[in-house]
Protein backbone atom coordinates (compact mmCIF):
# COMPACT_ATOMS: atom_id res chain seq x y z
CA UNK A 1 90.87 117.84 95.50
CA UNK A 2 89.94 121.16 97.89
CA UNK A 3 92.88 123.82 97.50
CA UNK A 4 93.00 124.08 101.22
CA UNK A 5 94.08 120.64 102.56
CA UNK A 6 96.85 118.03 101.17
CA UNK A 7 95.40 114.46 100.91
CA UNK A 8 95.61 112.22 103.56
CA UNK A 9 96.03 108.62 103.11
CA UNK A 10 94.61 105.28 103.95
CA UNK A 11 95.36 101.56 103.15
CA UNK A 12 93.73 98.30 102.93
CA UNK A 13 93.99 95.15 101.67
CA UNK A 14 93.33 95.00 97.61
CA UNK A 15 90.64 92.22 97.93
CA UNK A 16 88.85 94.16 100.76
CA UNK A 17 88.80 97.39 98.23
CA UNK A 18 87.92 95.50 95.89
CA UNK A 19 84.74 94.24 97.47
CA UNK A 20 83.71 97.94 98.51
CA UNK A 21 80.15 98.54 97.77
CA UNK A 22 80.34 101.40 95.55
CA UNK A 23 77.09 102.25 97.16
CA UNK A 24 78.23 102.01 100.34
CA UNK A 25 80.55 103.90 102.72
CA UNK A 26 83.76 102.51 103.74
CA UNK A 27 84.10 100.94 107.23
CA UNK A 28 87.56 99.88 107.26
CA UNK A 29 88.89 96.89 109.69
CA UNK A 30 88.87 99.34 112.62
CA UNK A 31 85.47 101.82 112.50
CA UNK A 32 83.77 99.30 115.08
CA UNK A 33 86.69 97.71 117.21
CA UNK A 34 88.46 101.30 117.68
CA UNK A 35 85.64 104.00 116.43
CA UNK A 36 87.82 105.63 113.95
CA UNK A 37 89.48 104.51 110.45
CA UNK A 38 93.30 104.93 110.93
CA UNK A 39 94.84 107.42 108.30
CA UNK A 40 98.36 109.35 108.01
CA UNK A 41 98.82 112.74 106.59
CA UNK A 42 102.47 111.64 105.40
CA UNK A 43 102.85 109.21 102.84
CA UNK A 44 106.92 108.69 104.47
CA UNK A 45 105.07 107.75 107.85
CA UNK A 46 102.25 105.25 105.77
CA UNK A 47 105.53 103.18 105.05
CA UNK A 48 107.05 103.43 108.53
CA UNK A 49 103.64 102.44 110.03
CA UNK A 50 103.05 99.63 107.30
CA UNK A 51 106.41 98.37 107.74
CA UNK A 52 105.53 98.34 111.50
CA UNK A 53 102.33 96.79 111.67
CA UNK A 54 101.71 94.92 108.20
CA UNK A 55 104.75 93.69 106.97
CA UNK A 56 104.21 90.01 107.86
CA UNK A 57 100.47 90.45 106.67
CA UNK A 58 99.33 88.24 103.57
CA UNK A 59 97.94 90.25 100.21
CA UNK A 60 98.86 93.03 97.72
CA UNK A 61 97.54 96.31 99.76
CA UNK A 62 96.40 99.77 98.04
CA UNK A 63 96.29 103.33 99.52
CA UNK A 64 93.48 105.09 99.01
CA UNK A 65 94.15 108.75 98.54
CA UNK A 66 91.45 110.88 100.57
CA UNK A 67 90.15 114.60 100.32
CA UNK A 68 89.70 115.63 104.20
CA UNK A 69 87.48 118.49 102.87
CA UNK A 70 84.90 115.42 101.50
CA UNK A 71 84.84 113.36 104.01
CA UNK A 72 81.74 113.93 106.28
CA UNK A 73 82.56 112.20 109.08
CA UNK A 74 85.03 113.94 111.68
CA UNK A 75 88.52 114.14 111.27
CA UNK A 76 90.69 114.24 114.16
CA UNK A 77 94.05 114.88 114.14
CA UNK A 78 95.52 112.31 117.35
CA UNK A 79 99.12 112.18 118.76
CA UNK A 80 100.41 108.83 118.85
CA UNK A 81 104.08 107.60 119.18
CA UNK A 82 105.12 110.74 118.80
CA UNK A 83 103.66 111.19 115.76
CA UNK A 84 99.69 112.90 114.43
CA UNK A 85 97.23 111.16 112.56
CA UNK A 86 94.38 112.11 111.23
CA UNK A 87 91.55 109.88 112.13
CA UNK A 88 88.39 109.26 110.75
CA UNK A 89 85.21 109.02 113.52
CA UNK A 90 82.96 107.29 111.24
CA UNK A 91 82.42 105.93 108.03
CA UNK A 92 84.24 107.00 104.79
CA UNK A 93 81.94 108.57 101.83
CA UNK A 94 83.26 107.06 98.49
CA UNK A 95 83.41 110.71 96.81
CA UNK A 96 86.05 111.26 99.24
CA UNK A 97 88.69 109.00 97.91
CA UNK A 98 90.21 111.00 94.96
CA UNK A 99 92.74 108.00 94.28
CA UNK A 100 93.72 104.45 94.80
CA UNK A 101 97.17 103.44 94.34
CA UNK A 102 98.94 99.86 94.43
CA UNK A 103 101.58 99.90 97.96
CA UNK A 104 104.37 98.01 96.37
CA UNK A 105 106.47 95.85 98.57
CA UNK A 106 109.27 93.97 98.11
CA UNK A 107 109.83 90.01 98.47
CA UNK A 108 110.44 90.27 102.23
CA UNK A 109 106.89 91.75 103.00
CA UNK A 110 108.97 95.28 103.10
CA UNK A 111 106.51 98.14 101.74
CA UNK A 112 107.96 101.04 99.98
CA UNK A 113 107.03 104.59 99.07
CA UNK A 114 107.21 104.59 95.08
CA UNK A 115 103.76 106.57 93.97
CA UNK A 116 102.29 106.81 97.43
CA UNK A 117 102.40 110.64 97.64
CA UNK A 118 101.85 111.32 93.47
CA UNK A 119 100.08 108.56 91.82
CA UNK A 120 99.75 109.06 87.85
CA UNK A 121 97.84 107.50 85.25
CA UNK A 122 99.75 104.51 84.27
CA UNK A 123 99.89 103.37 88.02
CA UNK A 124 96.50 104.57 89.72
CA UNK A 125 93.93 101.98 90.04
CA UNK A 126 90.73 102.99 88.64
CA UNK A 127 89.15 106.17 90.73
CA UNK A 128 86.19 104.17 93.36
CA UNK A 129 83.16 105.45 91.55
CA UNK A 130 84.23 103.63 88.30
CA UNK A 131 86.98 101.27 89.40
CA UNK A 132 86.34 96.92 88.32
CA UNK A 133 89.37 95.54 89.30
């Protein structure tokens, strides 16, 4: 990861990682309806906005772990409810995401922070350029 900027992180469904081209960048659910992939520089506020918007959802989720300083599309940093996100104006280069990590939730749909800011071996899924999950 670059020295000058902390990761910032995304998530999405398991099966829809899963079925990433590895050949291919990433779209996301919201690159064509909205124009930008949705992202958070604070894995606290992931939770908050998970728990907000995606705790009735179906489906194990991960969090991919991004390098700003890879990405090549344009990162903008947006206010919204009173918060900034960083969001991504077009497509996602693979080499970006330094890390994919399961978003544990409990049996109520409720997600929860455990490894979302410092994955480690035993828990990160497979790194996209290699990962067969």
């Amino acid at each position: 990861m670059s020295n000058t900027a902390p990761p910032i992180y995304h998530m999405t469904l398991r099966s829809v990682w899963e079925a990433q081209p590895l050949d291919r960048p990433y779209r996301g659910d919201t690159l064509a309806s909205e124009g930008f992939i949705h992202c958070t520089g604070d894995p606290d506020l992931l939770v908050d906005v998970a728990n907000r918007f995606y705790r009735g959802e179906a489906g194990d989720f991960v969090i991919l772990h991004i390098d700003p300083a890879r990405v090549k599309s344009e990162i903008k940093w947006e206010a919204a409810d009173g918060a900034s996100f960083p969001h991504i104006y077009g497509p996602l280069n693979m080499d970006a995401v330094i890390d994919v990590t399961p978003f544990p939730r409990d049996d109520q749909g409720e997600f929860h922070a455990s490894r979302t800011a410092a994955p480690d071996q035993d828990n990160a899924l497979q790194r996209p350029q290699t990962r067969r999950l």
